[in-house]
PDB file of N, CA and C in Angstrom:
ATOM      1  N   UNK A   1    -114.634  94.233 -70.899  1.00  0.00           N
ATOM      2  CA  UNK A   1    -115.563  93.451 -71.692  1.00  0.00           C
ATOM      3  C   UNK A   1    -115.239  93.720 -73.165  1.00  0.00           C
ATOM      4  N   UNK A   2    -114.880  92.664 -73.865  1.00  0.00           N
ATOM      5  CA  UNK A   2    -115.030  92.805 -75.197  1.00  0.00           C
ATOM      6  C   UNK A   2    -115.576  92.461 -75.837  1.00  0.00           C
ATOM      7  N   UNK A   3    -115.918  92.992 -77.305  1.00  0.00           N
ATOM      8  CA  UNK A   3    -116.842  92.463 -78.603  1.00  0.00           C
ATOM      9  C   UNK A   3    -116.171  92.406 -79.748  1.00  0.00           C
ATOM     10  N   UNK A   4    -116.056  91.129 -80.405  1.00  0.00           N
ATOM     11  CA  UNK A   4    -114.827  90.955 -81.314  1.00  0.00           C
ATOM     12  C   UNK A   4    -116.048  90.514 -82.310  1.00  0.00           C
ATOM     13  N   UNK A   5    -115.583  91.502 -83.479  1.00  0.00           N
ATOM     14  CA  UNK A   5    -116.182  90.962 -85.089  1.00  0.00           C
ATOM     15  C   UNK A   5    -115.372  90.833 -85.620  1.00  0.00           C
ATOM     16  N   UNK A   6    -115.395  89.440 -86.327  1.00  0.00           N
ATOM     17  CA  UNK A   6    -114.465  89.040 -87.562  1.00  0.00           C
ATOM     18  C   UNK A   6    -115.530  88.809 -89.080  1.00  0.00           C
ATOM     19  N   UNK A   7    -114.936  89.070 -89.970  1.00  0.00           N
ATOM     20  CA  UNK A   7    -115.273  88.473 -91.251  1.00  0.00           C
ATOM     21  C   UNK A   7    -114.921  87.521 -91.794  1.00  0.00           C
ATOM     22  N   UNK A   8    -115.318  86.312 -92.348  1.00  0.00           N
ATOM     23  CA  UNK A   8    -114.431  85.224 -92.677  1.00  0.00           C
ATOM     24  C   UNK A   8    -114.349  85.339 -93.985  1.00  0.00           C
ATOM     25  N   UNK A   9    -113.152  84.690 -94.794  1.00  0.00           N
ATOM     26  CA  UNK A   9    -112.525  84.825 -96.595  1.00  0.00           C
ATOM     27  C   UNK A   9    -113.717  84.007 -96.714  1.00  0.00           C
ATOM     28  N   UNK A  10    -114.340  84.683 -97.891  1.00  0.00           N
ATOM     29  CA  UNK A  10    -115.079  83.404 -98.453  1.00  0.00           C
ATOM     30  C   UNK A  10    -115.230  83.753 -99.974  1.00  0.00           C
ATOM     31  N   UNK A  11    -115.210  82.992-100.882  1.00  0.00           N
ATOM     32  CA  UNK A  11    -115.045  82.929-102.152  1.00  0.00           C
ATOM     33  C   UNK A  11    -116.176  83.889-102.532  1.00  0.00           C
ATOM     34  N   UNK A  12    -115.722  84.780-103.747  1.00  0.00           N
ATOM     35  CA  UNK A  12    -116.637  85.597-104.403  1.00  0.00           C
ATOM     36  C   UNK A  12    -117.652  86.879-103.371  1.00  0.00           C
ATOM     37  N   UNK A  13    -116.808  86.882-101.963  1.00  0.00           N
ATOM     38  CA  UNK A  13    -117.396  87.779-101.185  1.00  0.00           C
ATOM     39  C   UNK A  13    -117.075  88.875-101.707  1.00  0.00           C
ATOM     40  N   UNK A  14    -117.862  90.340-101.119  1.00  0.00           N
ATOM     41  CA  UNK A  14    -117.084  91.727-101.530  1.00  0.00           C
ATOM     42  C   UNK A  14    -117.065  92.088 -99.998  1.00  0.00           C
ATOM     43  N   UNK A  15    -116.041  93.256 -99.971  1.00  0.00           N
ATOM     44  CA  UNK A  15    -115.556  93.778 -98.651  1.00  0.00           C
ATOM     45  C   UNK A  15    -114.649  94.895 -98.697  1.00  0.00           C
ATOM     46  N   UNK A  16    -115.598  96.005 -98.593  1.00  0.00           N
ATOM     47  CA  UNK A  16    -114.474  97.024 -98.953  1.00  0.00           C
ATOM     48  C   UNK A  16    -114.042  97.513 -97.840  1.00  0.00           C
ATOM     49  N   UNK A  17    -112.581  97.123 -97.652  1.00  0.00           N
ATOM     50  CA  UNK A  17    -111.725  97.447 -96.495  1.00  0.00           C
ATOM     51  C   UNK A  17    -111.802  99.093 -96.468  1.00  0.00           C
ATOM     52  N   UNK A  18    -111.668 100.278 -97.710  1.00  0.00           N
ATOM     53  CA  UNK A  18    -111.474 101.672 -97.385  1.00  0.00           C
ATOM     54  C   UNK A  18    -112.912 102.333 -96.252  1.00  0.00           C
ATOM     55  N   UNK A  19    -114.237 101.891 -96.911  1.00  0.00           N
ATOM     56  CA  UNK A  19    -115.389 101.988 -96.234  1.00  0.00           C
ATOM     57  C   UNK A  19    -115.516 101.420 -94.979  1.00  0.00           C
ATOM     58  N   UNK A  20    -115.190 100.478 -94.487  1.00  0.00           N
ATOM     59  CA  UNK A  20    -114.987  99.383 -93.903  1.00  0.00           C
ATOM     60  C   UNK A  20    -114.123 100.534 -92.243  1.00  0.00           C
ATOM     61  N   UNK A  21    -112.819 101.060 -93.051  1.00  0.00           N
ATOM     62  CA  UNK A  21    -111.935 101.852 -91.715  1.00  0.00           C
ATOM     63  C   UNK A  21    -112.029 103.214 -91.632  1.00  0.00           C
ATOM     64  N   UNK A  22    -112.689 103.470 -92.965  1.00  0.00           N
ATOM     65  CA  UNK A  22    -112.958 105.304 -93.048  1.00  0.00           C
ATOM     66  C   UNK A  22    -114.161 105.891 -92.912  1.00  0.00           C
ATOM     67  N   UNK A  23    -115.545 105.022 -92.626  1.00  0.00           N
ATOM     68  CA  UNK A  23    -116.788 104.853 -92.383  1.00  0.00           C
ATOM     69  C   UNK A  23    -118.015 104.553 -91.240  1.00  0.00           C
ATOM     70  N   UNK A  24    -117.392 102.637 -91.491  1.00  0.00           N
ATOM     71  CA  UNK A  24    -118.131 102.187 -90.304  1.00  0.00           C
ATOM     72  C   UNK A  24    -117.352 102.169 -89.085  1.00  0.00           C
ATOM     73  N   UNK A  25    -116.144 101.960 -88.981  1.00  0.00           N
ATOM     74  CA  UNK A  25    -115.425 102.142 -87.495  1.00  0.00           C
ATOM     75  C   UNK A  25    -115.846 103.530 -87.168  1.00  0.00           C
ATOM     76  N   UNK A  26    -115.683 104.694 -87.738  1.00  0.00           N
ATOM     77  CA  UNK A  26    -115.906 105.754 -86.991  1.00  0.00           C
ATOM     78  C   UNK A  26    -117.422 106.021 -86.484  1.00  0.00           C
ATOM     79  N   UNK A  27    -118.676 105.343 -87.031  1.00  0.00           N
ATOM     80  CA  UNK A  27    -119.868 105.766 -87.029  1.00  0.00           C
ATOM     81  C   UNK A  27    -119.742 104.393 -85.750  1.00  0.00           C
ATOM     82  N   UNK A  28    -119.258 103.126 -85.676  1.00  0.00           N
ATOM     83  CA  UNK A  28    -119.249 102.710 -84.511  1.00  0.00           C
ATOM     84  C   UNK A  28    -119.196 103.612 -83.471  1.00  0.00           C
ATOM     85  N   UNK A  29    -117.578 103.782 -83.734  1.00  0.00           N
ATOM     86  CA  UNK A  29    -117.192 105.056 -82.162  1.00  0.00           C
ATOM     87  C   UNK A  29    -118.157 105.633 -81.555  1.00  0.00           C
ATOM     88  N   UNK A  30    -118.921 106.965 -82.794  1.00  0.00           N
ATOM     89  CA  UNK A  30    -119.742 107.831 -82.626  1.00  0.00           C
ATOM     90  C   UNK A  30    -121.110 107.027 -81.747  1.00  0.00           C
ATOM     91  N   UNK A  31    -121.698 105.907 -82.122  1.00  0.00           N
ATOM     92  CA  UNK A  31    -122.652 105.644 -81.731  1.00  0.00           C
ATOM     93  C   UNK A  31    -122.750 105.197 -80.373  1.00  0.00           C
ATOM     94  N   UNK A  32    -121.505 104.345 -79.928  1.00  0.00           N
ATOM     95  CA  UNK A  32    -121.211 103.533 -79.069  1.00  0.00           C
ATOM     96  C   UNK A  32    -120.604 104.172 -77.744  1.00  0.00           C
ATOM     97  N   UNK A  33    -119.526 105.577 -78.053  1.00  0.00           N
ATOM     98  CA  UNK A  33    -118.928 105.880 -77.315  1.00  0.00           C
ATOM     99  C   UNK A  33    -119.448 106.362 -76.071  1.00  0.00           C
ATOM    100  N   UNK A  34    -120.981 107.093 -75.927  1.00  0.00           N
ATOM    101  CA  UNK A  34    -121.868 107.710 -75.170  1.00  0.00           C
ATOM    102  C   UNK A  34    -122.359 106.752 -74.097  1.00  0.00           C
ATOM    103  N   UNK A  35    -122.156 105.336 -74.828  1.00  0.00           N
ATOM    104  CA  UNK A  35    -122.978 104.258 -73.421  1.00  0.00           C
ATOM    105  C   UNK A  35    -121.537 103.302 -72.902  1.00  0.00           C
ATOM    106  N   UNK A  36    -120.816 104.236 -73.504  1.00  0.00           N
ATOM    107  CA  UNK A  36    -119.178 103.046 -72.781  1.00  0.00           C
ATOM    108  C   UNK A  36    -118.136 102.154 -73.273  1.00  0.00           C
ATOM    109  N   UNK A  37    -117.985 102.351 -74.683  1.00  0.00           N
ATOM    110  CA  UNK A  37    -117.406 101.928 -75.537  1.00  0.00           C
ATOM    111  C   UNK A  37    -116.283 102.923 -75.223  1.00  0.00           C
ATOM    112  N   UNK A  38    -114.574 102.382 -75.178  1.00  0.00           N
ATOM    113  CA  UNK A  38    -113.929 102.414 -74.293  1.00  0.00           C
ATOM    114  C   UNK A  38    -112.664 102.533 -75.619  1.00  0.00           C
ATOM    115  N   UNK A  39    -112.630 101.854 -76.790  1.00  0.00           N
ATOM    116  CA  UNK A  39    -111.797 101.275 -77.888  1.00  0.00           C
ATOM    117  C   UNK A  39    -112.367 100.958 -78.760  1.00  0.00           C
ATOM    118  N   UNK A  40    -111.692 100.832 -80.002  1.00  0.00           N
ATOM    119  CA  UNK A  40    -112.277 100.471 -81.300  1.00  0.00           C
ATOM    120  C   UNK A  40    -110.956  99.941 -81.918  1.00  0.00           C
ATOM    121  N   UNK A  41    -110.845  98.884 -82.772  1.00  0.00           N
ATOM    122  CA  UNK A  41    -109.644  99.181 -83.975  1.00  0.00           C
ATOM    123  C   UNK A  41    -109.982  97.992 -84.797  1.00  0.00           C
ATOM    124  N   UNK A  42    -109.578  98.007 -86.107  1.00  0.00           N
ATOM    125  CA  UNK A  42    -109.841  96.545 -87.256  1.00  0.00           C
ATOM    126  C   UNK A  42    -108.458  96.174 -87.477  1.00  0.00           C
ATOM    127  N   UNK A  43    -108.306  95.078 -87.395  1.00  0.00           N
ATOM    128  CA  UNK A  43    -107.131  94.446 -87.725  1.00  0.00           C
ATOM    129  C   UNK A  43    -107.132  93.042 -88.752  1.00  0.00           C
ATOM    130  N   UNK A  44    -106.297  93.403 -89.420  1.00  0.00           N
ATOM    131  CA  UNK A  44    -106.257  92.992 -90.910  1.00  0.00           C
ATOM    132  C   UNK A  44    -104.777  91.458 -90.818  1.00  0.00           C
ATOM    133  N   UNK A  45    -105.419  90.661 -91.531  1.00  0.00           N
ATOM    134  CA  UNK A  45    -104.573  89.621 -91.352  1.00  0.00           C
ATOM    135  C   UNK A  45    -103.268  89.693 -92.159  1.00  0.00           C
ATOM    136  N   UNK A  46    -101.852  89.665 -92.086  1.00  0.00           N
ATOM    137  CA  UNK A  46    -100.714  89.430 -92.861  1.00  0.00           C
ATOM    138  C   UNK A  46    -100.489  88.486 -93.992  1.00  0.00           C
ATOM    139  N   UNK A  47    -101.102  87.386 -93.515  1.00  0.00           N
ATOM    140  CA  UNK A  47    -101.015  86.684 -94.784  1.00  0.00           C
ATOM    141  C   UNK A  47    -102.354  87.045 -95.813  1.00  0.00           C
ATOM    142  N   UNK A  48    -101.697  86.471 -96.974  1.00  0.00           N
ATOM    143  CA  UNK A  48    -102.950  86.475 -98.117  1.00  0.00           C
ATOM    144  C   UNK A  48    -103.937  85.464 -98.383  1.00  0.00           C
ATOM    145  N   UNK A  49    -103.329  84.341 -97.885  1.00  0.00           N
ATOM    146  CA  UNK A  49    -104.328  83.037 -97.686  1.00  0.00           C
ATOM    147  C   UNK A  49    -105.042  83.157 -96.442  1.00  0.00           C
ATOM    148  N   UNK A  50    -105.036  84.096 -96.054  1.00  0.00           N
ATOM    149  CA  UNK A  50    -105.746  84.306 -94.763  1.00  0.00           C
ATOM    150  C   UNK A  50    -106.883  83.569 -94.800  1.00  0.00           C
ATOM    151  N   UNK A  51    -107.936  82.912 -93.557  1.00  0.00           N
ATOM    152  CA  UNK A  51    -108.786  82.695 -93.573  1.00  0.00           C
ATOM    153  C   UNK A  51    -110.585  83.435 -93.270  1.00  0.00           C
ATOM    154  N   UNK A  52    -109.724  84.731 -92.773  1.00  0.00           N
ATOM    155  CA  UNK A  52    -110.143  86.033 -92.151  1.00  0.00           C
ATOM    156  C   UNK A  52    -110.016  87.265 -93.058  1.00  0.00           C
ATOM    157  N   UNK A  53    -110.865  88.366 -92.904  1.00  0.00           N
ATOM    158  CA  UNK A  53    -110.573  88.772 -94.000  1.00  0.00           C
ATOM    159  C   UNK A  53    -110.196  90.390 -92.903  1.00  0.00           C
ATOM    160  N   UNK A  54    -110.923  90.405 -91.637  1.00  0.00           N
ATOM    161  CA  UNK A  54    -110.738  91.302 -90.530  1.00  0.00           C
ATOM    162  C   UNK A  54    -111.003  90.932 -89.402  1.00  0.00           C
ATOM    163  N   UNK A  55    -110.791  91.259 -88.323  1.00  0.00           N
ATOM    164  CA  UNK A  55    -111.420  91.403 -87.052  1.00  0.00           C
ATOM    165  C   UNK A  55    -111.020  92.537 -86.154  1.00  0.00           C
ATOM    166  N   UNK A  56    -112.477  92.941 -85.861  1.00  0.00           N
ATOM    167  CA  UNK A  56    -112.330  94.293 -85.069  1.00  0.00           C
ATOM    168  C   UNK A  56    -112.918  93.867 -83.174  1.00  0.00           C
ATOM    169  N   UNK A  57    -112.516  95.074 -83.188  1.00  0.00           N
ATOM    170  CA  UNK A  57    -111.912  94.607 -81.353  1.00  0.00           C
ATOM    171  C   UNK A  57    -112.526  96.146 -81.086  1.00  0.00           C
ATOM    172  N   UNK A  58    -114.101  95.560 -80.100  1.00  0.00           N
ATOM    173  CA  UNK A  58    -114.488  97.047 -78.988  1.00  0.00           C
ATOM    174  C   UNK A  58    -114.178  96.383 -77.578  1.00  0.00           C
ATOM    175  N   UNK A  59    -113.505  97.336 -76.728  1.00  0.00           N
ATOM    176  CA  UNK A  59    -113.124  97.077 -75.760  1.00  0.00           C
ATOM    177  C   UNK A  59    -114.516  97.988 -74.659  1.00  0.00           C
ATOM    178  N   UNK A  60    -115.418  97.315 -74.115  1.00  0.00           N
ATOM    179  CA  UNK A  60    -116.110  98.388 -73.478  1.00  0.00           C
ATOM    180  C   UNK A  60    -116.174  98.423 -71.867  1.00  0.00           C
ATOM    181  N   UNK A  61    -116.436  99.546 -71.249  1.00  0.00           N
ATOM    182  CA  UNK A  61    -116.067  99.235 -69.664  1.00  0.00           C
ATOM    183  C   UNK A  61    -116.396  98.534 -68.738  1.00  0.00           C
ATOM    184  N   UNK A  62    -117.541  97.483 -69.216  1.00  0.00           N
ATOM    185  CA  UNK A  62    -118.371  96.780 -69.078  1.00  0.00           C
ATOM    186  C   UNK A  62    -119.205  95.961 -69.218  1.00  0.00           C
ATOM    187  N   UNK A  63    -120.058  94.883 -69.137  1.00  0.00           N
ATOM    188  CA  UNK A  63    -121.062  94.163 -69.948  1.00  0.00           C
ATOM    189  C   UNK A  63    -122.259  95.208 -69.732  1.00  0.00           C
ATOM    190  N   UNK A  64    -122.479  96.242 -68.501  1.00  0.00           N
ATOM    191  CA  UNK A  64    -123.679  97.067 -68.791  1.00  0.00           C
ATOM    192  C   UNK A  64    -123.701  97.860 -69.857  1.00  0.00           C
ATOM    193  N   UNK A  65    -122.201  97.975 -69.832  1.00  0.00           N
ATOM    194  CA  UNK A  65    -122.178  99.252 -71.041  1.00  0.00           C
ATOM    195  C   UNK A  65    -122.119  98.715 -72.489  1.00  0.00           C
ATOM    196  N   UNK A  66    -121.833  97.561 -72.634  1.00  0.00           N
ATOM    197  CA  UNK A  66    -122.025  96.736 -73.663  1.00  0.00           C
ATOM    198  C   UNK A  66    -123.790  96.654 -74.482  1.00  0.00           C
ATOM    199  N   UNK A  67    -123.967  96.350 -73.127  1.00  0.00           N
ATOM    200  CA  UNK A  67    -125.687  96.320 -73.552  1.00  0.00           C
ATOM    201  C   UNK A  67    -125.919  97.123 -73.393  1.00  0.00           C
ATOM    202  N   UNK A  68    -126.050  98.294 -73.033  1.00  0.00           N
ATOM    203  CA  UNK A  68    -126.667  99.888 -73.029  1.00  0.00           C
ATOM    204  C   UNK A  68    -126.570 100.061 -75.101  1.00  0.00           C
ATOM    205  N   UNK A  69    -125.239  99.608 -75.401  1.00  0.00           N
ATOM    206  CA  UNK A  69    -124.514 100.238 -76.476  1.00  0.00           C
ATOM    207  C   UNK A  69    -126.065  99.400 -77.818  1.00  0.00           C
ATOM    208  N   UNK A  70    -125.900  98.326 -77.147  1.00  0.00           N
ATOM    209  CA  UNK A  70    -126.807  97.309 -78.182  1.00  0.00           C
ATOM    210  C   UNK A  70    -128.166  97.880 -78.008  1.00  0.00           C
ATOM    211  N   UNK A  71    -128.554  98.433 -76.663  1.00  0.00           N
ATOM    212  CA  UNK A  71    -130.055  98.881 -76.926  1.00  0.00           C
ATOM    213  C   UNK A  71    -130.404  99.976 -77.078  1.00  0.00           C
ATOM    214  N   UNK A  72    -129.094 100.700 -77.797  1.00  0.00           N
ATOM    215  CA  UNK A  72    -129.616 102.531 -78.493  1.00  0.00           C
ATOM    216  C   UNK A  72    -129.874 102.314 -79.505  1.00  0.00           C
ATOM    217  N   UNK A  73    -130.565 103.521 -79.631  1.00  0.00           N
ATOM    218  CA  UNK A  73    -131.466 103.431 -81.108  1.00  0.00           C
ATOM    219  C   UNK A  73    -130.407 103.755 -82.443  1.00  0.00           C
ATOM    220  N   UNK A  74    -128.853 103.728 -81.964  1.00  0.00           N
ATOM    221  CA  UNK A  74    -127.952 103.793 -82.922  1.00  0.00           C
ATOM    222  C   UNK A  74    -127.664 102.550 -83.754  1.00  0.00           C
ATOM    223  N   UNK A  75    -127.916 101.286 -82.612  1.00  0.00           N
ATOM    224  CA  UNK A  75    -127.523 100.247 -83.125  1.00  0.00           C
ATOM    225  C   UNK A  75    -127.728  99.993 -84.258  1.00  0.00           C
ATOM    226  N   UNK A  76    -129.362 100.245 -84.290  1.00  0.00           N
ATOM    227  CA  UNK A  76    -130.040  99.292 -86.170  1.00  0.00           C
ATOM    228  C   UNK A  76    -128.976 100.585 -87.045  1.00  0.00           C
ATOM    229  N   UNK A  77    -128.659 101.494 -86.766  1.00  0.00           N
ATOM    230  CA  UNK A  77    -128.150 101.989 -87.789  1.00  0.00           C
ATOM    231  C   UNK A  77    -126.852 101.614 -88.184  1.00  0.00           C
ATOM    232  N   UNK A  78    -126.101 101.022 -86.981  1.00  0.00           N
ATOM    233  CA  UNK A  78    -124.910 100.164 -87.285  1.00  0.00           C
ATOM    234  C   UNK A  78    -125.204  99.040 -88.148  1.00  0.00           C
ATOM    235  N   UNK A  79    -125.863  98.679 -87.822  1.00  0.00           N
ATOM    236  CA  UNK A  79    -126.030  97.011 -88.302  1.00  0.00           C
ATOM    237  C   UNK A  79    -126.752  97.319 -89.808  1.00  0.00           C
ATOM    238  N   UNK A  80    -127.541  97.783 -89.940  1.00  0.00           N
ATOM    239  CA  UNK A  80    -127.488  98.650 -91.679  1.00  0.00           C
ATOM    240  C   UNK A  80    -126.503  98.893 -92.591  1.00  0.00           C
ATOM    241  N   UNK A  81    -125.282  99.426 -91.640  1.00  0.00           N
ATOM    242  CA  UNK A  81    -124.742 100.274 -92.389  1.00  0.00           C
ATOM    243  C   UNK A  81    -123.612  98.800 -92.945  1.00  0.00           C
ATOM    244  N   UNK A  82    -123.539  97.521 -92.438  1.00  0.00           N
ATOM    245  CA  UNK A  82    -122.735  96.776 -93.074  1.00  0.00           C
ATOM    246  C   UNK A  82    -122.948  96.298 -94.430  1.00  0.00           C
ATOM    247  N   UNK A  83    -124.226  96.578 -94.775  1.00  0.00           N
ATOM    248  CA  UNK A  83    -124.327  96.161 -96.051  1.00  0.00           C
ATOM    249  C   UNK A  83    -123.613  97.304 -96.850  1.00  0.00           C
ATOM    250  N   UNK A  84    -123.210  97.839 -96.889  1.00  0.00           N
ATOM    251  CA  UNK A  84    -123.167  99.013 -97.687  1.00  0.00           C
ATOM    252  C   UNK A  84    -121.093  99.207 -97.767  1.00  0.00           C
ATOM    253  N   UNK A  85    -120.682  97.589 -97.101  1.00  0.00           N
ATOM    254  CA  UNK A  85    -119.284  97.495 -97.143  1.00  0.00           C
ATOM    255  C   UNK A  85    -118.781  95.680 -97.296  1.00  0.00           C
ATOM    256  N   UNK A  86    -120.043  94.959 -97.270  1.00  0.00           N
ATOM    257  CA  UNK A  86    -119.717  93.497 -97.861  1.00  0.00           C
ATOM    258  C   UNK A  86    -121.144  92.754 -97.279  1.00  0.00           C
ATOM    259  N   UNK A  87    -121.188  91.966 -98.126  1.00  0.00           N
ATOM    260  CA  UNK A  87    -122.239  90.663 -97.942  1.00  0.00           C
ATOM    261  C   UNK A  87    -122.362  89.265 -97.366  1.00  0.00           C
ATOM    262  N   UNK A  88    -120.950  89.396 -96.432  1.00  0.00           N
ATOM    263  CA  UNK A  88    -120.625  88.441 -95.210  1.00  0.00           C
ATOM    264  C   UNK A  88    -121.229  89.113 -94.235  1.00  0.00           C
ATOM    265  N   UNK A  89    -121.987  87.433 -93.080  1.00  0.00           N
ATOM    266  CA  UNK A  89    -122.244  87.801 -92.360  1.00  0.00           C
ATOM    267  C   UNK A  89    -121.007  87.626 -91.573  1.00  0.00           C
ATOM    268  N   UNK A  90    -120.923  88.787 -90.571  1.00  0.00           N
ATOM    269  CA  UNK A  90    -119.945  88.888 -89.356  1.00  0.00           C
ATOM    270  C   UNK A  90    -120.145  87.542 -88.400  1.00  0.00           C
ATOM    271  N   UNK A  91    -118.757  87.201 -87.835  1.00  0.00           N
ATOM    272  CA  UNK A  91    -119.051  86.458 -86.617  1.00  0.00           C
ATOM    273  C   UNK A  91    -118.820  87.020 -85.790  1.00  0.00           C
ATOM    274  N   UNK A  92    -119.455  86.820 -84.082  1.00  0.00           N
ATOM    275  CA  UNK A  92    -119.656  87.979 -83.208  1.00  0.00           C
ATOM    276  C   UNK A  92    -119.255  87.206 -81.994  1.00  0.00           C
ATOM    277  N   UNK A  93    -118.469  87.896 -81.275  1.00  0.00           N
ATOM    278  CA  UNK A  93    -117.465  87.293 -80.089  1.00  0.00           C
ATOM    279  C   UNK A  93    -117.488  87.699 -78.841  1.00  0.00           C
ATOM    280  N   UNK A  94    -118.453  87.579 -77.055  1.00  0.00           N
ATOM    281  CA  UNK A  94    -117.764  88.756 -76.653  1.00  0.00           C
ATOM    282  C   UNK A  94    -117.400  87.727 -75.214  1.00  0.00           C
ATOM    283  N   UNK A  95    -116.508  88.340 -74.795  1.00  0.00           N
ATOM    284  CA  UNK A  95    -115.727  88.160 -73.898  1.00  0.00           C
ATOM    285  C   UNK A  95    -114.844  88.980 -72.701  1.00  0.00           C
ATOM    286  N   UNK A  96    -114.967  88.312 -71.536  1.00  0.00           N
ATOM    287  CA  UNK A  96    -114.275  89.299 -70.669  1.00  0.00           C
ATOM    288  C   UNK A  96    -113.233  89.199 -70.913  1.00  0.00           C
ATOM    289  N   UNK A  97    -112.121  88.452 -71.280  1.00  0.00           N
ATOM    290  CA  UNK A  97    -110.225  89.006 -71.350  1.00  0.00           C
ATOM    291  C   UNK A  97    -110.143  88.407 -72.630  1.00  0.00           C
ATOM    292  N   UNK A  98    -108.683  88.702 -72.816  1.00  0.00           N
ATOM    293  CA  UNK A  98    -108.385  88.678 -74.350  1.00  0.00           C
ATOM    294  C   UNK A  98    -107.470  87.383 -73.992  1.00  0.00           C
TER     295      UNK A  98
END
């Protein structure tokens, strides 16, 4: 089961990529890893005209464990903590195969 967040380019957004891979991915891990979160990683687009500015990829062992992950009391602290690395809202993806 996966959960794919992307950010989309959008004019005059902020997004700090260092906070962004040295911050919130790891406080993901930490929060997520206990109910089945399986993978984590952000991946950054090659070009510069990109239309994307990231998308990160949790791979979890499951859709139970997916939703276990969404109904700990870690979550709101995830979802907090994006302001504090850009003012796009995320688009949110999940899916069984890639």
């Amino acid at each position: 089961m996966y959960f794919i967040v992307s950010y989309p380019a959008k004019p005059g957004a902020r997004f700090d990529r260092a906070y962004y891979v040295g911050k919130h991915i790891p406080l993901v891990r930490e929060a997520w890893e206990p109910y089945g979160l399986e993978y984590i990683d952000a991946f950054f687009p090659s070009a510069k005209d990109s239309d994307l500015i990231v998308a990160a990829m949790c791979r979890f062992k499951d859709r139970a464990a997916l939703e276990a992950a969404f109904a700990s009391a870690r979550t709101s602290e995830v979802m907090a903590d994006i302001e504090k690395f850009t003012n796009i809202e995320p688009d949110r993806h999940v899916t069984n195969d890639l």
